[in-house]
Protein backbone atom coordinates (compact mmCIF):
# COMPACT_ATOMS: atom_id res chain seq x y z
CA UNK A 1 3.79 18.00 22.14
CA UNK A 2 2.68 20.07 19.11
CA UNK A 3 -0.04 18.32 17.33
CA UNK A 4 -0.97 18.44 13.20
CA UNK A 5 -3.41 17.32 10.78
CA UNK A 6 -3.02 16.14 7.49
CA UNK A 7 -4.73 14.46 4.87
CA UNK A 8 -3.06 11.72 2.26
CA UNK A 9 -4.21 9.96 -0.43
CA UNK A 10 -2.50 6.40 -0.77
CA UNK A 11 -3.11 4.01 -3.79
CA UNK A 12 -3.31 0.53 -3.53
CA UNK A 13 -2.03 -1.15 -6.68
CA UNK A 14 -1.24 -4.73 -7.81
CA UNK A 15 -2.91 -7.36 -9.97
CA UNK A 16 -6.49 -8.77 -9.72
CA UNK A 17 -7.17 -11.10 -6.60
CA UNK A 18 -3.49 -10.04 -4.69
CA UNK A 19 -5.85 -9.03 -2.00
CA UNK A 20 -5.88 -5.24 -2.43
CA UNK A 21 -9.67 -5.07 -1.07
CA UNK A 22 -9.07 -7.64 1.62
CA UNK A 23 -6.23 -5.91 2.69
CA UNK A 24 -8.29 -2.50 3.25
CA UNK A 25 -11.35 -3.96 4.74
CA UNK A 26 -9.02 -5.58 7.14
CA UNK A 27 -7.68 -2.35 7.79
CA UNK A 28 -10.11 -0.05 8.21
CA UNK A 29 -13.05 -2.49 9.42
CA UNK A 30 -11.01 -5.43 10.95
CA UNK A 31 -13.22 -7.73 8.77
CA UNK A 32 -12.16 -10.14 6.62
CA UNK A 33 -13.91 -11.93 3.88
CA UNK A 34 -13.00 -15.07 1.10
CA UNK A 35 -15.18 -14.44 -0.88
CA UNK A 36 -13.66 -12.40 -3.94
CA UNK A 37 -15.36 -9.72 -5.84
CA UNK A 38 -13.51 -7.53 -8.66
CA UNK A 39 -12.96 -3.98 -7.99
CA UNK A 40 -14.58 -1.87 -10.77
CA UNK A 41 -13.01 0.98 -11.32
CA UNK A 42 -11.89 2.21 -8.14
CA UNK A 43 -12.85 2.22 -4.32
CA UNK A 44 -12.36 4.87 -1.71
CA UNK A 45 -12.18 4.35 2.05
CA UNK A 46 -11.03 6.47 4.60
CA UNK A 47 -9.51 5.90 7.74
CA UNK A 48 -8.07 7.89 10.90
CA UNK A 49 -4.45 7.38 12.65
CA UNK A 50 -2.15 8.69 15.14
CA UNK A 51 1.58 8.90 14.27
CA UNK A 52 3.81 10.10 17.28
CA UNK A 53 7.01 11.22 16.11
CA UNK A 54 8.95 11.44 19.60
CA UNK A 55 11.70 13.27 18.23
CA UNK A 56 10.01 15.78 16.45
CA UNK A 57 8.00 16.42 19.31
CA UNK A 58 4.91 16.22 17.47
CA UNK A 59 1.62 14.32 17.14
CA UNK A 60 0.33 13.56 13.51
CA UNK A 61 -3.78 13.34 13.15
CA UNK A 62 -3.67 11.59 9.94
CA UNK A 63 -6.55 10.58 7.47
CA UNK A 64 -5.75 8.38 4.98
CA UNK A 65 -7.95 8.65 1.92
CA UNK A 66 -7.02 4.68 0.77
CA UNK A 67 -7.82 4.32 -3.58
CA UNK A 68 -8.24 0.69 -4.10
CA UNK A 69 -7.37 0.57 -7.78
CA UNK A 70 -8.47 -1.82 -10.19
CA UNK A 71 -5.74 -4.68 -11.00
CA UNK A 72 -7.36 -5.80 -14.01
CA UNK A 73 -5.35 -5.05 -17.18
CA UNK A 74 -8.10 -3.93 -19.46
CA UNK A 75 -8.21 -0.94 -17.05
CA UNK A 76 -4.85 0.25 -17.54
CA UNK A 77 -6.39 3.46 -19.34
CA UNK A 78 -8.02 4.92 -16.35
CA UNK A 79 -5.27 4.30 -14.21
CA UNK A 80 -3.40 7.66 -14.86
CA UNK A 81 -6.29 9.36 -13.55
CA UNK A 82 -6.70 7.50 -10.31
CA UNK A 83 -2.67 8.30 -9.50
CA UNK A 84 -3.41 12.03 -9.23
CA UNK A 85 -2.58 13.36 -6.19
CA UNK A 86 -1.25 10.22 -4.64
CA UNK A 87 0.92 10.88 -1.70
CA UNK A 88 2.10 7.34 -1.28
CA UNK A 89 1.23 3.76 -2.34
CA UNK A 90 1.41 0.10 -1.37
CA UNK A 91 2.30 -2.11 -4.57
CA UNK A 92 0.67 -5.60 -3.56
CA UNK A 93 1.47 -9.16 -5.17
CA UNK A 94 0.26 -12.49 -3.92
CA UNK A 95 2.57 -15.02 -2.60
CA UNK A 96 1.04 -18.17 -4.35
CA UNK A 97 1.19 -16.17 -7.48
CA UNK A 98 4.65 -15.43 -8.97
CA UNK A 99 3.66 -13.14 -11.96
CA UNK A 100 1.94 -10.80 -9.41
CA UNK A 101 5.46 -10.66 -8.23
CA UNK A 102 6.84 -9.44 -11.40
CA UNK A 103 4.17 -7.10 -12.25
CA UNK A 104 5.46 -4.82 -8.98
CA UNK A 105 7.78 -3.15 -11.37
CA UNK A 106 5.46 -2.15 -14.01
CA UNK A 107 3.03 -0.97 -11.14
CA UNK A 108 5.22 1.13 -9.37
CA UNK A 109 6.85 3.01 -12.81
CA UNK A 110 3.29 3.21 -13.68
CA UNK A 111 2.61 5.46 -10.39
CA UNK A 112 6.02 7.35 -10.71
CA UNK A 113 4.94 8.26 -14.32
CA UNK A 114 1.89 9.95 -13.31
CA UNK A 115 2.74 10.93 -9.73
CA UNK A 116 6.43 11.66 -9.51
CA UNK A 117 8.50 9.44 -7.41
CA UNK A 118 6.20 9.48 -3.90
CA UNK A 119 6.44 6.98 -0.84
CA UNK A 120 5.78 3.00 -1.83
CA UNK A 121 5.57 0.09 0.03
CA UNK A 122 6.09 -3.33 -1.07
CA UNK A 123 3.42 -6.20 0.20
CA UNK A 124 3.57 -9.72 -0.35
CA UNK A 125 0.54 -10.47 0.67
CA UNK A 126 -1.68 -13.95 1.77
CA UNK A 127 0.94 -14.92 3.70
CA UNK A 128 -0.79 -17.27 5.53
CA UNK A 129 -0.55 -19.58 2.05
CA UNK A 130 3.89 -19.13 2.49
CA UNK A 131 3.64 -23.04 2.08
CA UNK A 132 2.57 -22.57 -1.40
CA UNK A 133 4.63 -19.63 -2.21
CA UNK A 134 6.20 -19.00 -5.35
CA UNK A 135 9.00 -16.85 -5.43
CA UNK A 136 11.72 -16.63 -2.46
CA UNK A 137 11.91 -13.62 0.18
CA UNK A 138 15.12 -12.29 -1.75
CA UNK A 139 13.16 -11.68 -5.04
CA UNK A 140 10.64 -9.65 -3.25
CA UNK A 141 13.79 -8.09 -1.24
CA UNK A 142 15.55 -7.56 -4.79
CA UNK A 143 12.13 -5.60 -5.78
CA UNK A 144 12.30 -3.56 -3.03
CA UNK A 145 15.89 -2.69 -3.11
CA UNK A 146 15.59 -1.41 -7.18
CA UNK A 147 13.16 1.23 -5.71
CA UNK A 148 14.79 2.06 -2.42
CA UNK A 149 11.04 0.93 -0.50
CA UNK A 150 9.90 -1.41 2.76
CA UNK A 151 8.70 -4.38 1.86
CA UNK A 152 6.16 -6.73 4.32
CA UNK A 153 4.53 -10.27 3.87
CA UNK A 154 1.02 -9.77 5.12
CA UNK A 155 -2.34 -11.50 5.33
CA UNK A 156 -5.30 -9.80 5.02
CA UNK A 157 -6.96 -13.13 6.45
CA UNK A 158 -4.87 -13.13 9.58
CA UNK A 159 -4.32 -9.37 10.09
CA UNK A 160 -0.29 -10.18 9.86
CA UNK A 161 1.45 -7.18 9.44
CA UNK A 162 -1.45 -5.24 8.00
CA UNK A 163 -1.49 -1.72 10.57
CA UNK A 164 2.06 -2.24 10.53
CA UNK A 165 2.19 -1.63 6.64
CA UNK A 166 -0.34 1.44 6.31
CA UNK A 167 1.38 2.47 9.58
CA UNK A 168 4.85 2.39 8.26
CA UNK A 169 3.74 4.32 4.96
CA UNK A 170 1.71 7.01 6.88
CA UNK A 171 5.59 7.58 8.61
CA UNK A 172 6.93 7.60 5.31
CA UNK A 173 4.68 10.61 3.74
CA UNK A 174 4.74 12.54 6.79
CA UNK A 175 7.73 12.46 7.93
CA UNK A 176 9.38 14.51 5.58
CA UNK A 177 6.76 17.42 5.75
CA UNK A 178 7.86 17.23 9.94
CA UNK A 179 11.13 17.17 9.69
CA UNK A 180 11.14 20.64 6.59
CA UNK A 181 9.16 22.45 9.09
CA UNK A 182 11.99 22.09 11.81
């Protein structure tokens, strides 16, 4: 199997307290912490993976340079700058909190303004609190759909589904790059 490197940057976007930070320090440290602190600004972790693509016959080294952009709306200005160069992005909302639902659409067209159209995943995240959610699996679905993306309920508390996102969007910005080269 041939084997490549690449590099990505991937923005995490969404509203304050959806879990953005938890979410990455899940991720990349396996740690988990209730305690919440606003992101100023922005924060930048990095963090290694392995995609297979069985296929392709090829072996993806893949660092993923992970923004974690602030979800405050007095921010909004220095947003633009923090999309440059993304490669992809996972648009959070919090299940217990139905306008971080709604906000997913101004988020994403936000990115796509700055960053032409790139790879975006949709989380719904905390859902270890689905008995207090609310908004229903099909409006998250509906979000989705509009924007042609994935879509997962995670929890950055209980790890659910929380390699398998970042996973699923390192597939999505490679993939094509594999698959032009063929």
């Amino acid at each position: 199997m041939e084997r490549k490197r690449f590099q990505r940057k991937i923005c995490l976007l969404g509203d304050g307290a959806v879990g953005k930070t938890s979410l990455i320090r899940k991720y990349v440290l396996d740690k988990f912490d209730d305690k919440y602190l606003p992101t100023i600004g922005t924060k930048v972790s990095r963090k290694e993976v392995v995609i297979p693509f069985q296929k392709e016959e090829v072996v993806v080294d893949l660092t993923m340079i992970i923004w974690d952009i602030v979800g405050q709306k007095a921010y909004q200005k220095l947003r633009k700058m923090y999309y440059q160069g993304a490669n992809g992005a996972l648009v959070v909302c919090d299940v217990t909190r139905k306008d971080t639902l709604e906000s997913m659409r101004e988020w994403t067209e936000s990115l796509f303004k700055e960053a032409s159209p790139v790879p975006v995943l949709f989380l719904a995240n905390k859902s270890d609190l689905i008995h207090k959610a609310e908004f229903k699996p099909t409006n998250l679905e509906t979000i989705a759909a509009e924007f042609k993306a994935p879509y997962f309920y995670t929890s950055a508390k209980s790890g659910a589904n929380v390699n398998r996102a970042f996973f699923r969007l390192g597939e999505l910005m490679i993939y094509p790059v594999i698959r032009s080269k063929r």
